[in-house]
Protein backbone atom coordinates (compact mmCIF):
# COMPACT_ATOMS: atom_id res chain seq x y z
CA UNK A 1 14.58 -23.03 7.26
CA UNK A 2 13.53 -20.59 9.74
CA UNK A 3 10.19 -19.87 8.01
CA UNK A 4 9.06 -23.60 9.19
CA UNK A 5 8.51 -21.77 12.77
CA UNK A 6 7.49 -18.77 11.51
CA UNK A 7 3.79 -17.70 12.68
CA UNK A 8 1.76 -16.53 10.21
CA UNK A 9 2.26 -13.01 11.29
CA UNK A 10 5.85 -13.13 11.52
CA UNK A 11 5.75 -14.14 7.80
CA UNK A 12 3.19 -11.38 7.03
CA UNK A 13 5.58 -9.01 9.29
CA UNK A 14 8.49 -10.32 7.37
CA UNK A 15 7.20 -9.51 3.90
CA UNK A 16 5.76 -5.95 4.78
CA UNK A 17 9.56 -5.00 6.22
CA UNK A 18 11.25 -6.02 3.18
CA UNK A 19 8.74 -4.06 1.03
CA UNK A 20 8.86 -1.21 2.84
CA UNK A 21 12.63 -0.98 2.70
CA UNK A 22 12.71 -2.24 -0.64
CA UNK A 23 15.03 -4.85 -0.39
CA UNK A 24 15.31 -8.07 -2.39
CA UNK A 25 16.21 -11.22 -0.76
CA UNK A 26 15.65 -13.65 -3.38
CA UNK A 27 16.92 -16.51 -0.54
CA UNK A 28 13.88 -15.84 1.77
CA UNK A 29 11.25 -14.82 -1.08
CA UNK A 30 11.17 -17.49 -3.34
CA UNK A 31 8.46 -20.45 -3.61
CA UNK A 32 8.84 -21.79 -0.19
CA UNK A 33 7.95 -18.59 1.35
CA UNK A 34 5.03 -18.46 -1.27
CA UNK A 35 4.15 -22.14 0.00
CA UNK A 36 4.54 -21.43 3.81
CA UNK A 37 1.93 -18.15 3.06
CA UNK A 38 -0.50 -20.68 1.49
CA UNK A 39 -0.24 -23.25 4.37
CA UNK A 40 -1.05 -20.51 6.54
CA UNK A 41 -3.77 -18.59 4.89
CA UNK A 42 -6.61 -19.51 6.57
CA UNK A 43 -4.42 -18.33 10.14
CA UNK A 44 -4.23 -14.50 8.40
CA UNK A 45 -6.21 -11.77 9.65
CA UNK A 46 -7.17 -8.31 7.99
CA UNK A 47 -3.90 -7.13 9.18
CA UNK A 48 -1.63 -9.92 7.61
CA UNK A 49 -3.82 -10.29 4.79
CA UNK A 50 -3.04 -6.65 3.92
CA UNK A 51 0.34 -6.73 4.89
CA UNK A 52 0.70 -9.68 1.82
CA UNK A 53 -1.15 -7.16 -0.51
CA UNK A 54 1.62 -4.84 -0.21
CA UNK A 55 4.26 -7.16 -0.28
CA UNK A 56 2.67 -8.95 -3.73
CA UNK A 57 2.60 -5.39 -5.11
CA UNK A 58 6.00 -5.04 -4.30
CA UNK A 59 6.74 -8.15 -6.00
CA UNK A 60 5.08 -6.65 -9.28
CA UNK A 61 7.15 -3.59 -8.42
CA UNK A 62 10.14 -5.81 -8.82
CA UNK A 63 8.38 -7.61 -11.86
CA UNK A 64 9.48 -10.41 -9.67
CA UNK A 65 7.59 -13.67 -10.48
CA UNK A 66 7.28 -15.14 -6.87
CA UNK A 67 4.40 -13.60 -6.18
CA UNK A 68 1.04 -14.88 -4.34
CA UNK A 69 -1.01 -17.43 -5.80
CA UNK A 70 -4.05 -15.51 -7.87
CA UNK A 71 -6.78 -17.12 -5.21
CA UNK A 72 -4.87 -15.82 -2.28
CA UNK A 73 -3.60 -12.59 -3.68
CA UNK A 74 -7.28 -12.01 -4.33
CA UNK A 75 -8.41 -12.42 -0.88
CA UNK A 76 -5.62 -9.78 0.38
CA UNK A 77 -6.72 -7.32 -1.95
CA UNK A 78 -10.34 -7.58 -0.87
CA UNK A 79 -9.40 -7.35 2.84
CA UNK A 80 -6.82 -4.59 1.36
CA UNK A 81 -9.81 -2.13 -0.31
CA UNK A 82 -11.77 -2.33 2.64
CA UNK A 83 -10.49 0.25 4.44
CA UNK A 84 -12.80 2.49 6.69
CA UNK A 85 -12.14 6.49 5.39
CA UNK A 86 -11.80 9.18 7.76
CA UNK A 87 -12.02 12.35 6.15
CA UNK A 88 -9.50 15.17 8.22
CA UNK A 89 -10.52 18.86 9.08
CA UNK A 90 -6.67 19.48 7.51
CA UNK A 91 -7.96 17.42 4.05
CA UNK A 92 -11.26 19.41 3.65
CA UNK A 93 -9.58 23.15 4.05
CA UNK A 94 -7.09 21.75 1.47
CA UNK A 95 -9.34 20.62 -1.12
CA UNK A 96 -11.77 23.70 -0.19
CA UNK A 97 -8.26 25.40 -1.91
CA UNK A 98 -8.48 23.32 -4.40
CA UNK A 99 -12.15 23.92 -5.62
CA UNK A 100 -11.56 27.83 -4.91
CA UNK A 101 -9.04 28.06 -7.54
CA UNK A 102 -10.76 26.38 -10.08
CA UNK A 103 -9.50 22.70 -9.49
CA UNK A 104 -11.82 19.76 -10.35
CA UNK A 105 -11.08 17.44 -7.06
CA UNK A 106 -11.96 13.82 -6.76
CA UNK A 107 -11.65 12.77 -3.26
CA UNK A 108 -11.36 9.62 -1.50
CA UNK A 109 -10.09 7.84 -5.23
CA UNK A 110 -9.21 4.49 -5.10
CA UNK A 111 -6.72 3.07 -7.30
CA UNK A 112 -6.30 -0.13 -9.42
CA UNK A 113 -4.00 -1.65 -6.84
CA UNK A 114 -6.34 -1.03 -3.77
CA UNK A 115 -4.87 1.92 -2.21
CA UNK A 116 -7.10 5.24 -1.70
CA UNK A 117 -5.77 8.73 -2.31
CA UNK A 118 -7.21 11.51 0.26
CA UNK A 119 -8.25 13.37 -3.19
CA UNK A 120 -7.05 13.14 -7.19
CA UNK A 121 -7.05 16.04 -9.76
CA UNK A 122 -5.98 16.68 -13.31
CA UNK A 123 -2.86 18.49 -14.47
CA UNK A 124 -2.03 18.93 -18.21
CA UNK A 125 -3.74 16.09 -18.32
CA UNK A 126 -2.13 13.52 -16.06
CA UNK A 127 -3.98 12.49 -12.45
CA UNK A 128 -1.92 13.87 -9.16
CA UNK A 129 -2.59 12.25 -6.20
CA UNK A 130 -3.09 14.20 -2.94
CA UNK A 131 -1.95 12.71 0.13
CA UNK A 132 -2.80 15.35 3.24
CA UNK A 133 0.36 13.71 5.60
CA UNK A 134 -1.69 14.96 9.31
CA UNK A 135 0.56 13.78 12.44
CA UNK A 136 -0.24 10.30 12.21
CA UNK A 137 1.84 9.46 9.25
CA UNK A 138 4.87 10.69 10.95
CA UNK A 139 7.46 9.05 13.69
CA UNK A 140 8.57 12.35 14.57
CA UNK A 141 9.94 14.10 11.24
CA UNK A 142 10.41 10.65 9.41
CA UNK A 143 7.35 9.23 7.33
CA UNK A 144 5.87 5.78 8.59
CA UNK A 145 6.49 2.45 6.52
CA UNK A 146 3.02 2.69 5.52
CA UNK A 147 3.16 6.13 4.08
CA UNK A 148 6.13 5.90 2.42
CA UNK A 149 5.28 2.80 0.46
CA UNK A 150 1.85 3.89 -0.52
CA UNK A 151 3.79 6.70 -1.95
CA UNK A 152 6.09 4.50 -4.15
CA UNK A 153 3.60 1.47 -4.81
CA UNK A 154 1.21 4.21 -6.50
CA UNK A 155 3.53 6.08 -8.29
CA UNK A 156 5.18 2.31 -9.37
CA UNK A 157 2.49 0.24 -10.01
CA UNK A 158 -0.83 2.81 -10.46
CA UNK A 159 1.69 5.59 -12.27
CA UNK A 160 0.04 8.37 -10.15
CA UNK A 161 2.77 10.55 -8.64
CA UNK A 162 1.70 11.58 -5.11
CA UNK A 163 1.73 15.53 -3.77
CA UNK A 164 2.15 15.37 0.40
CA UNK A 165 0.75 18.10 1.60
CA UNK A 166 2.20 19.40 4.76
């Protein structure tokens, strides 16, 4: 198999792509690719380790059970909720709107499945996640891998539909 020379990154690489474009391969993610992940988790940093978060929540996505042992999909969530938050000049004036029309805003929420929403708020009684989509989550007009599967995995697996706001 071609995942015996796979680096731990290319593995971690591997998973992230196929989550992102939502694509089952049930020939490449089965137990051996589970196994080869678990051979090489001590080789994982922050980036692959979070990069295997997504892809395990993909797997619940797909109600899929091939999915990270409970030890190791524990460690990529913890490296996965510990991102740094950088709060925009764009995400302020928009939840300054917010607040000015009477909107209770939560910002910087995070959810069950690690990710964090730029700011939450009740509708009729359901949350609505805010996402403020600045330049950086953009490859000119197309949305980044990351941002569009945030986008999906929260609305999927957290059942918090996502308002992008430009």
């Amino acid at each position: 198999s071609i995942l015996n020379e796979a680096s731990h990154q290319s593995l971690a690489n591997i998973a992230w792509a196929y989550s992102v474009a939502n694509v089952e391969d049930s020939s490449l993610f089965n137990e051996q690719f589970v196994s080869f992940c678990v051979q090489k988790e001590h080789d994982f940093d922050y980036q692959g380790l979070r990069q295997l978060h997504q892809w395990n929540l993909w797997r619940k996505e797909l109600k899929s059970d091939i999915v990270l042992p409970i030890d190791l999909g524990s460690r990529c969530f913890n490296e996965f909720s510990k991102q740094s938050l950088i709060t925009s000049d764009l995400q302020k004036q928009v939840v300054s709107v917010l607040h000015s029309v009477r909107f209770n805003v939560d910002e910087e929420v995070q959810t069950n499945s690690g990710y964090f929403l730029d700011a939450t708020f009740i509708n009729n009684g359901k949350v609505i996640g805010l996402e403020i989509d600045g330049p950086s989550h953009f490859i000119g007009k197309k949305k980044k891998g990351n941002t569009i599967l945030k986008k999906r995995q929260v609305a999927n697996i957290d059942h918090i539909p996502i308002i992008s706001v430009p």
